[in-house]
C-alpha atoms as a PDB file:
ATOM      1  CA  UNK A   1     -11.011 -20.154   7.654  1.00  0.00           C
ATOM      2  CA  UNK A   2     -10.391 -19.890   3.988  1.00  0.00           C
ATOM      3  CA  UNK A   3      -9.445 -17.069   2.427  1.00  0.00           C
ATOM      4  CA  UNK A   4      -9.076 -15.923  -1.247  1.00  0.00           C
ATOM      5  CA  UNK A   5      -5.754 -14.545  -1.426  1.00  0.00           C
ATOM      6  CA  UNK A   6      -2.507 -14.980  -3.613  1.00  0.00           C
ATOM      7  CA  UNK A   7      -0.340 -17.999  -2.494  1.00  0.00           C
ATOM      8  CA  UNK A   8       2.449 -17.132  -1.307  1.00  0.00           C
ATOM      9  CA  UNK A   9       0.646 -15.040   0.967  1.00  0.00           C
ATOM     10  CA  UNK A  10      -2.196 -17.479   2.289  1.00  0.00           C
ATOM     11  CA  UNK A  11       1.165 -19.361   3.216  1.00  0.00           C
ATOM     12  CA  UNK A  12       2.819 -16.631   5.037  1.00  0.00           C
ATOM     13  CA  UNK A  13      -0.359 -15.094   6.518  1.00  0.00           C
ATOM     14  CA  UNK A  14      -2.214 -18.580   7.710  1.00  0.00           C
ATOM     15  CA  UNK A  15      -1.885 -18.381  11.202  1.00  0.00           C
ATOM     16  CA  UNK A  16      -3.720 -15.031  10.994  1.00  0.00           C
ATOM     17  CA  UNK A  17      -6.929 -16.747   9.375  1.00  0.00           C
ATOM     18  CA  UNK A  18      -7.838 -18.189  12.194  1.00  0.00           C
ATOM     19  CA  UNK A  19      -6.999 -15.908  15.037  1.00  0.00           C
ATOM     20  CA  UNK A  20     -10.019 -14.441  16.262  1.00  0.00           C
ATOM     21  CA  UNK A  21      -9.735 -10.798  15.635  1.00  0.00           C
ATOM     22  CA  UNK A  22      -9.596 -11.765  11.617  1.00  0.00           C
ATOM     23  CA  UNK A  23     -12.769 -14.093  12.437  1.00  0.00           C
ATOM     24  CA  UNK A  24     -14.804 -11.739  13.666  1.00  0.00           C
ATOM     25  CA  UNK A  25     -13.293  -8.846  10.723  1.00  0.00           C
ATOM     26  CA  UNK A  26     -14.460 -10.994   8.059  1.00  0.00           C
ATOM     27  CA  UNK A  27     -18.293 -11.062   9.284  1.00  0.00           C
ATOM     28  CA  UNK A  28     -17.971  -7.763   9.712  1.00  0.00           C
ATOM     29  CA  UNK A  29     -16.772  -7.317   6.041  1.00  0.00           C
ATOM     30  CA  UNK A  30     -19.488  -9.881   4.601  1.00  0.00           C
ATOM     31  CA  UNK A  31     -22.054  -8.120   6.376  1.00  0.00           C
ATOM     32  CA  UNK A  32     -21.133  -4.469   5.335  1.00  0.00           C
ATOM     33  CA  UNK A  33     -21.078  -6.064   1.937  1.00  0.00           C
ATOM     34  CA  UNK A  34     -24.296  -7.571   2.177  1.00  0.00           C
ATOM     35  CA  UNK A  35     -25.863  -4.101   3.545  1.00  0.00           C
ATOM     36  CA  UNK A  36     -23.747  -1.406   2.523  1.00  0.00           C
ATOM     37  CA  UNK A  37     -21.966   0.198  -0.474  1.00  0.00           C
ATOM     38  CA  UNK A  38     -18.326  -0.932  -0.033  1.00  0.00           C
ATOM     39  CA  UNK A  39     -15.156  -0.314  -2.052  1.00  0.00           C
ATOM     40  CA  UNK A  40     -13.184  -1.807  -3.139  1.00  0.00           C
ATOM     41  CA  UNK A  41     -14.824  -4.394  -5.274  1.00  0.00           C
ATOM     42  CA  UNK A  42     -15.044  -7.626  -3.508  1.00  0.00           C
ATOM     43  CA  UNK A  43     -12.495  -8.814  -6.095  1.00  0.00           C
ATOM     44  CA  UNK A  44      -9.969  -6.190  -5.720  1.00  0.00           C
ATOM     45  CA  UNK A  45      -9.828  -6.432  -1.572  1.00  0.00           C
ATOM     46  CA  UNK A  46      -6.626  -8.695  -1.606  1.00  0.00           C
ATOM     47  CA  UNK A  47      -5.637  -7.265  -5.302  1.00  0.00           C
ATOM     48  CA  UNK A  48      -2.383  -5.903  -3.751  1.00  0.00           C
ATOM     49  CA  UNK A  49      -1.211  -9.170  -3.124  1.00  0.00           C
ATOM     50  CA  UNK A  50      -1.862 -10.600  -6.081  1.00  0.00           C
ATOM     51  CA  UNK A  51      -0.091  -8.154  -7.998  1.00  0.00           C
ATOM     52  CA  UNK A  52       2.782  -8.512  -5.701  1.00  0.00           C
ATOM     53  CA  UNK A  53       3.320 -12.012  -4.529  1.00  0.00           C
ATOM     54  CA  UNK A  54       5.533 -12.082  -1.185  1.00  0.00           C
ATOM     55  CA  UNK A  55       8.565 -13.323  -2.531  1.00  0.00           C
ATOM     56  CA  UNK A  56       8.823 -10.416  -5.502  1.00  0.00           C
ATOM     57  CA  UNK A  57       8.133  -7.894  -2.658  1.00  0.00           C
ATOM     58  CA  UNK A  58      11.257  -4.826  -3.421  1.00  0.00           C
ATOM     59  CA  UNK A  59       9.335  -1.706  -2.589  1.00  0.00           C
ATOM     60  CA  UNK A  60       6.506  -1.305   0.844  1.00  0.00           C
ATOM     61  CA  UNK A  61       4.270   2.182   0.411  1.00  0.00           C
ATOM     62  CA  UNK A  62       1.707   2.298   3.558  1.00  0.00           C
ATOM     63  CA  UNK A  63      -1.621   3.714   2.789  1.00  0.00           C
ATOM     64  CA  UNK A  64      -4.080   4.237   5.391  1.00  0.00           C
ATOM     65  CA  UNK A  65      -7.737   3.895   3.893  1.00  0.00           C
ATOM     66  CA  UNK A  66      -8.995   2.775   0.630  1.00  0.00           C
ATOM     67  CA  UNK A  67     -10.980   5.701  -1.005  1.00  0.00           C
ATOM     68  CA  UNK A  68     -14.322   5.983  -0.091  1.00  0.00           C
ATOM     69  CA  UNK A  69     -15.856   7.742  -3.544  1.00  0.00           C
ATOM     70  CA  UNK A  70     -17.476   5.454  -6.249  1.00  0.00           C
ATOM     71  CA  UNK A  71     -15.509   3.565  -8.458  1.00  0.00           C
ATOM     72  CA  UNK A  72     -12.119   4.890  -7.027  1.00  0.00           C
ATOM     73  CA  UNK A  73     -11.079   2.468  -4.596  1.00  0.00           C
ATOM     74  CA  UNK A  74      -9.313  -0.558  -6.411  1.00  0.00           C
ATOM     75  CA  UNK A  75      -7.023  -2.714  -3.619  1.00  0.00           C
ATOM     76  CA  UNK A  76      -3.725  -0.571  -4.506  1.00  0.00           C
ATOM     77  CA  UNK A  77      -3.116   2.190  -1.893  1.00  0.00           C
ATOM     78  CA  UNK A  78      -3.162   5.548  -3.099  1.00  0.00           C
ATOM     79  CA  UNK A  79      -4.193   4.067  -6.716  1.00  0.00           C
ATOM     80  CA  UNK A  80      -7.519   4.765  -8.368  1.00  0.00           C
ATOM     81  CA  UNK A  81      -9.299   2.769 -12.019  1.00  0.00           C
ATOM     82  CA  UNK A  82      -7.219   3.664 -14.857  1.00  0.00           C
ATOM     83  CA  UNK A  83      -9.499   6.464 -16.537  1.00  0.00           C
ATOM     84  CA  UNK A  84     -10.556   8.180 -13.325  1.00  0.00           C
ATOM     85  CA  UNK A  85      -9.640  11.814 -12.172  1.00  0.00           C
ATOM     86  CA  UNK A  86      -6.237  11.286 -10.286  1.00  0.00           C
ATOM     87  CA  UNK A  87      -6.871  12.497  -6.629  1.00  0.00           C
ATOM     88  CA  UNK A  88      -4.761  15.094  -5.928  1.00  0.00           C
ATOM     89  CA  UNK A  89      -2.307  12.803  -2.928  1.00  0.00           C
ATOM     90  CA  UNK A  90      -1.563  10.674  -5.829  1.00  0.00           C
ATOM     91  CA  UNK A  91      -0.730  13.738  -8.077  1.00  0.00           C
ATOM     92  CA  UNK A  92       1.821  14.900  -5.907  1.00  0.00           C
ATOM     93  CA  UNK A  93       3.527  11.836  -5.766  1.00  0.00           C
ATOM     94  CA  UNK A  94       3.709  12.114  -9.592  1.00  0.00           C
ATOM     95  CA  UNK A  95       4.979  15.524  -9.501  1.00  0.00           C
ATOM     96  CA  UNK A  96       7.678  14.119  -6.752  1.00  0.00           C
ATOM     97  CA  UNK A  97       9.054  11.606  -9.145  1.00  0.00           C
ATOM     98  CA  UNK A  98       9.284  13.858 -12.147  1.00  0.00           C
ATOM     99  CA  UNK A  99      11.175  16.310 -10.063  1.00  0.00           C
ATOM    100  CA  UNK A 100      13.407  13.165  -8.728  1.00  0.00           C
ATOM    101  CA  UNK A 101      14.153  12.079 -11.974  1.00  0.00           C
ATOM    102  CA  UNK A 102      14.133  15.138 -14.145  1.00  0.00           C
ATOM    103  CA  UNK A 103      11.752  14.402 -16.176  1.00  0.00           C
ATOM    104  CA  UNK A 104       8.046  13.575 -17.201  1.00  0.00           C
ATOM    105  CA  UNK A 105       5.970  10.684 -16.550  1.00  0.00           C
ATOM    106  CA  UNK A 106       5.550   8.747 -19.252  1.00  0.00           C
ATOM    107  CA  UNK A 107       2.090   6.886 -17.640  1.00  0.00           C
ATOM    108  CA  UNK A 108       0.081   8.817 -15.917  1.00  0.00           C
ATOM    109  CA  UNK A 109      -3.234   6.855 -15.167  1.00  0.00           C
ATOM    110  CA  UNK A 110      -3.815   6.026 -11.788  1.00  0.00           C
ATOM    111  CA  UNK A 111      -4.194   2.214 -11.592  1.00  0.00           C
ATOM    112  CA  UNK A 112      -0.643   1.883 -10.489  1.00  0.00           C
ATOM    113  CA  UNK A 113      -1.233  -1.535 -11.263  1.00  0.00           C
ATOM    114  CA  UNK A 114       2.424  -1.310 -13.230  1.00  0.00           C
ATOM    115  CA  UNK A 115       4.336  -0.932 -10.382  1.00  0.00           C
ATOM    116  CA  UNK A 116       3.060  -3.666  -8.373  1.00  0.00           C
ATOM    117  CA  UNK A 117       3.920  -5.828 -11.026  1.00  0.00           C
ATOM    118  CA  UNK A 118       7.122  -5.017 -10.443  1.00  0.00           C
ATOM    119  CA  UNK A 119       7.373  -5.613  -7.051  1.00  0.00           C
ATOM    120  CA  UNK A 120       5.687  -2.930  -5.028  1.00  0.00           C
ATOM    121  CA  UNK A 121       3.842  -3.697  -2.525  1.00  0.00           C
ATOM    122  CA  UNK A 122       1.020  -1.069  -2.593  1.00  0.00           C
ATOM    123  CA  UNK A 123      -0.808  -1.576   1.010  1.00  0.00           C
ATOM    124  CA  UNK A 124      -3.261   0.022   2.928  1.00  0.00           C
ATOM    125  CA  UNK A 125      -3.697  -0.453   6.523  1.00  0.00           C
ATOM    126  CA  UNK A 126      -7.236  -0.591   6.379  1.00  0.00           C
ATOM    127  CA  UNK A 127      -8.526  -2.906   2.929  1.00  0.00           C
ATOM    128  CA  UNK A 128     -12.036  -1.986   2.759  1.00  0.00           C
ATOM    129  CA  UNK A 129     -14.485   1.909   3.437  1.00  0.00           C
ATOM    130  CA  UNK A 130     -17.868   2.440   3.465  1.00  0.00           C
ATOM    131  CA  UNK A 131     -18.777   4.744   0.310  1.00  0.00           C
ATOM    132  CA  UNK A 132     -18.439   8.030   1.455  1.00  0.00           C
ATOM    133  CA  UNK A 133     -17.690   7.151   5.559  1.00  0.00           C
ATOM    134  CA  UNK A 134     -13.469   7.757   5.772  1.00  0.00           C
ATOM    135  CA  UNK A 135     -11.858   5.569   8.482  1.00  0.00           C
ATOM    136  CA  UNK A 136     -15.778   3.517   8.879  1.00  0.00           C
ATOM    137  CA  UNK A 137     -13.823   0.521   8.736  1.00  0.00           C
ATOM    138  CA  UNK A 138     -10.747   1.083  10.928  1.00  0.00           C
ATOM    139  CA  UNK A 139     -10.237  -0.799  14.379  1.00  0.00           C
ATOM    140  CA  UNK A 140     -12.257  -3.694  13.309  1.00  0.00           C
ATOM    141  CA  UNK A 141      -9.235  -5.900  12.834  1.00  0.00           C
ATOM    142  CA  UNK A 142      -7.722  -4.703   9.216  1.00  0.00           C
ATOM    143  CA  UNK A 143      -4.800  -3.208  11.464  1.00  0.00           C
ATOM    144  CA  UNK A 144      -3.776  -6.163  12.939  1.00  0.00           C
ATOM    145  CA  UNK A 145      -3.848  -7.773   9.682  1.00  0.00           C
ATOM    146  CA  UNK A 146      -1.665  -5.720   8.043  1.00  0.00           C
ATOM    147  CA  UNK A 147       0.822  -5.318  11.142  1.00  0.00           C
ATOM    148  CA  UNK A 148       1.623  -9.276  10.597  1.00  0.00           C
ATOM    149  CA  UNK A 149       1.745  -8.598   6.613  1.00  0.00           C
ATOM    150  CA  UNK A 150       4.485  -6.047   7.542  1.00  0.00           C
ATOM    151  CA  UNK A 151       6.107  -7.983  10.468  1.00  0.00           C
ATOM    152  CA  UNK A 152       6.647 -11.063   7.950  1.00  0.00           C
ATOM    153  CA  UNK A 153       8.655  -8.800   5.467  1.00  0.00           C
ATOM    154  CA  UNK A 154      10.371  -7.307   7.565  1.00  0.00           C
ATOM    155  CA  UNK A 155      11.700 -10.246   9.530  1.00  0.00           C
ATOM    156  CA  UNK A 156      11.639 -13.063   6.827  1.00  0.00           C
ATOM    157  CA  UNK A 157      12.957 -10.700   3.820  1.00  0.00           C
ATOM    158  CA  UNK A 158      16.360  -8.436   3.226  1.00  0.00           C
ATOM    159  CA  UNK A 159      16.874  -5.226   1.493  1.00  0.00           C
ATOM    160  CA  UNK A 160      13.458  -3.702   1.068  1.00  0.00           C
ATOM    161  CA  UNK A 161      12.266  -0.396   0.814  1.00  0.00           C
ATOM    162  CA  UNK A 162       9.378   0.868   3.057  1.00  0.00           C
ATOM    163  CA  UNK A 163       7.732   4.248   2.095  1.00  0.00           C
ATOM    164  CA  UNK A 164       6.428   5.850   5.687  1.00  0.00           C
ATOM    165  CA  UNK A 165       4.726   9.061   4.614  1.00  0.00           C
ATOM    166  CA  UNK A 166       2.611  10.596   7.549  1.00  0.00           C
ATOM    167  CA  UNK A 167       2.756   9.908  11.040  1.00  0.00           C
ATOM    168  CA  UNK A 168       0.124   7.368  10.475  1.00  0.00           C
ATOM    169  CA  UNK A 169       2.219   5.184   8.341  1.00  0.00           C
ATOM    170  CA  UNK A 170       5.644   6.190  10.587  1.00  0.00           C
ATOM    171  CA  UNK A 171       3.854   5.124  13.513  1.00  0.00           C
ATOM    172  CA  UNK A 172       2.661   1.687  11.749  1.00  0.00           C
ATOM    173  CA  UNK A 173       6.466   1.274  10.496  1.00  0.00           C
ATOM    174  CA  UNK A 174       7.917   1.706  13.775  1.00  0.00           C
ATOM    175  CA  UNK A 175       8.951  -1.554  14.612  1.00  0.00           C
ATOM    176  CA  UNK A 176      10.924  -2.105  11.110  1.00  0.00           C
ATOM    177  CA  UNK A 177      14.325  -3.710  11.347  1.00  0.00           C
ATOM    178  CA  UNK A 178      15.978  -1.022   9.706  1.00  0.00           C
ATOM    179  CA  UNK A 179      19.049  -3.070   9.868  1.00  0.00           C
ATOM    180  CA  UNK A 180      17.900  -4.980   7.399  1.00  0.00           C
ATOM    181  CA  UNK A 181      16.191  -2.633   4.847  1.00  0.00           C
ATOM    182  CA  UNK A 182      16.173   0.899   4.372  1.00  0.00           C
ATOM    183  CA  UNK A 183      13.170   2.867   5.452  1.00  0.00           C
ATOM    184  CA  UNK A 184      12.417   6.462   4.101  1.00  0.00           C
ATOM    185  CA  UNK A 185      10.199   8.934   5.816  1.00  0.00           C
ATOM    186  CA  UNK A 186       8.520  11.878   5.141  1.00  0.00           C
ATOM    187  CA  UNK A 187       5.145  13.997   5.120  1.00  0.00           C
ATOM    188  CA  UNK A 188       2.105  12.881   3.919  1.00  0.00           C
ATOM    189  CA  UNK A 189       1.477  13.912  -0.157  1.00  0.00           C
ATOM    190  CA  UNK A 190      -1.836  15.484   0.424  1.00  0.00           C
ATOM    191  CA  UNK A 191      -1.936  18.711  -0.475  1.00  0.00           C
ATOM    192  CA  UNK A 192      -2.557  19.862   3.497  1.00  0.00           C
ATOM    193  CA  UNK A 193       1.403  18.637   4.033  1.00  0.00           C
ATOM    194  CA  UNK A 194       3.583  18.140   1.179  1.00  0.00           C
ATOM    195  CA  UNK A 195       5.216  21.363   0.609  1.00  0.00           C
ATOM    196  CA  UNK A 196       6.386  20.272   4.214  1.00  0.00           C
ATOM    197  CA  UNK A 197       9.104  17.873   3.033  1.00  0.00           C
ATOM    198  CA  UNK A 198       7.297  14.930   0.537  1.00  0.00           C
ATOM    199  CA  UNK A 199       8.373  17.321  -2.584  1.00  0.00           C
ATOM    200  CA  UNK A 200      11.977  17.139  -2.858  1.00  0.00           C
ATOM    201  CA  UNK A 201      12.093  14.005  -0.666  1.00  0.00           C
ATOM    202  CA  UNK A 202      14.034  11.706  -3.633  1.00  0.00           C
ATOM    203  CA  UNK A 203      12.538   8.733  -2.047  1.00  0.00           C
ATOM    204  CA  UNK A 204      12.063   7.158  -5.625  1.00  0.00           C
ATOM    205  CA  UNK A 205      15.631   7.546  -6.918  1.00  0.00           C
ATOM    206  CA  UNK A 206      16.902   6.557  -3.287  1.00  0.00           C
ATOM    207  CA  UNK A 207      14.878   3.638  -3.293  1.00  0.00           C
ATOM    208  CA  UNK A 208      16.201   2.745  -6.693  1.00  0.00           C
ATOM    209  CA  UNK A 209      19.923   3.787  -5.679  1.00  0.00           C
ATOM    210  CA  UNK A 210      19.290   1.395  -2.758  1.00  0.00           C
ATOM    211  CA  UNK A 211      17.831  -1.486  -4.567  1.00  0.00           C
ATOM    212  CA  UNK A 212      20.640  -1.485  -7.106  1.00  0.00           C
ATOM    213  CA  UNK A 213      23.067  -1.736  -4.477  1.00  0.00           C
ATOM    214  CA  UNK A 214      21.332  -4.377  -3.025  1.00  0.00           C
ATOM    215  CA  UNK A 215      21.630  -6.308  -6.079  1.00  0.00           C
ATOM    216  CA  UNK A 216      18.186  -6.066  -7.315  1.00  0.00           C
ATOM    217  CA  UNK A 217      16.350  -4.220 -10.068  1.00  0.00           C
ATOM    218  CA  UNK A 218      15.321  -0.634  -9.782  1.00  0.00           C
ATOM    219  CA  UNK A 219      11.305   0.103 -10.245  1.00  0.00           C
ATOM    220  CA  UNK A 220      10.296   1.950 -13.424  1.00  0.00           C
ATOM    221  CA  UNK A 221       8.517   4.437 -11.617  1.00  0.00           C
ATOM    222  CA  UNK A 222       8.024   6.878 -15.020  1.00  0.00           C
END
């Protein structure tokens, strides 16, 4: 079936397209669409990849769900429209990479749209919510989706980074070859868990340490 997504992707990802699980997710999708309030945007569903084309890939964070409140959800995990009230998961992580670094952020919207332009992979494992419903559209076939988006950088790509915060995302990262690419783990930033080892993880200045070493450019994450 055609699908609107970057390039590099739709080339990576075809086989997926037509397997039946994603035929049957996509009338799902059109029809919550047609019936429903849904976020994100249309538009922004496959905005992750767009931003972050498959071969500029450095740097994997695993969401879980899009948000479900109005115009917060905009196809970046844990991102929300620049101009909107951060939500207090993405927060955190600001706080952790001002104590990583030592110093202030110098953006602190919540679009997050300038680090996928530099090659971080923003994903959630679930791309579209009901308004105000949290996990209405999991097990419908987003999962599997994502699983081959992961399995493809992980076995056709060297020297990434994969985020894994929760046991939601650990358990979706399991299978990484972390011969290949270094994975970092740690609690979930919401603030129910990340006094429990997110702050003070470093995961931003290890993923940059790594990255150097690898030969590539660190992420500007200030």
């Amino acid at each position: 079936m055609e699908v609107r997504i970057e390039e590099s992707w739709k080339e990576k990802l075809h086989d997926e397209f037509s397997k039946q699980y994603f035929v049957e997710l996509a009338e799902f999708v059109k029809k919550e669409y047609r019936e429903k309030a849904v976020y994100p945007a249309p538009k922004n569903i496959f905005r992750a990849f767009e931003l972050c084309p498959f071969d500029t890939v450095d740097v994997v964070i695993l969401g879980q769900d899009p948000y479900h409140g109005e115009r917060q959800a905009n196809g970046l995990a844990f991102a929300v429209d620049e101009g909107r009230q951060i939500p207090p998961s993405l927060l955190n992580i600001f706080k952790e990479i001002a104590h990583d670094f030592g110093k202030p952020l110098e953006h602190t919207d919540g679009d997050l749209a300038r680090w996928a332009k530099q090659g971080v992979l923003l994903l959630n494992a679930t791309l579209t919510v009901r308004a105000h419903a949290a996990g209405s559209h999991q097990d419908r076939g987003w999962e599997s989706f994502t699983d081959a988006v992961i399995r493809s950088l992980s076995e056709e790509r060297e020297h990434l980074v994969f985020m894994l915060w929760g046991n939601y995302a650990k358990a979706k990262g399991a299978h990484l070859n972390r011969k290949k690419h270094l994975v970092l783990e740690a609690p979930h930033p919401s603030p129910l868990s990340a006094s429990s080892g997110f702050f003070g993880c470093g995961h931003f200045s290890k993923a940059n340490d790594y990255l150097i070493a690898s030969g590539k450019s660190p992420i500007d994450w200030l």
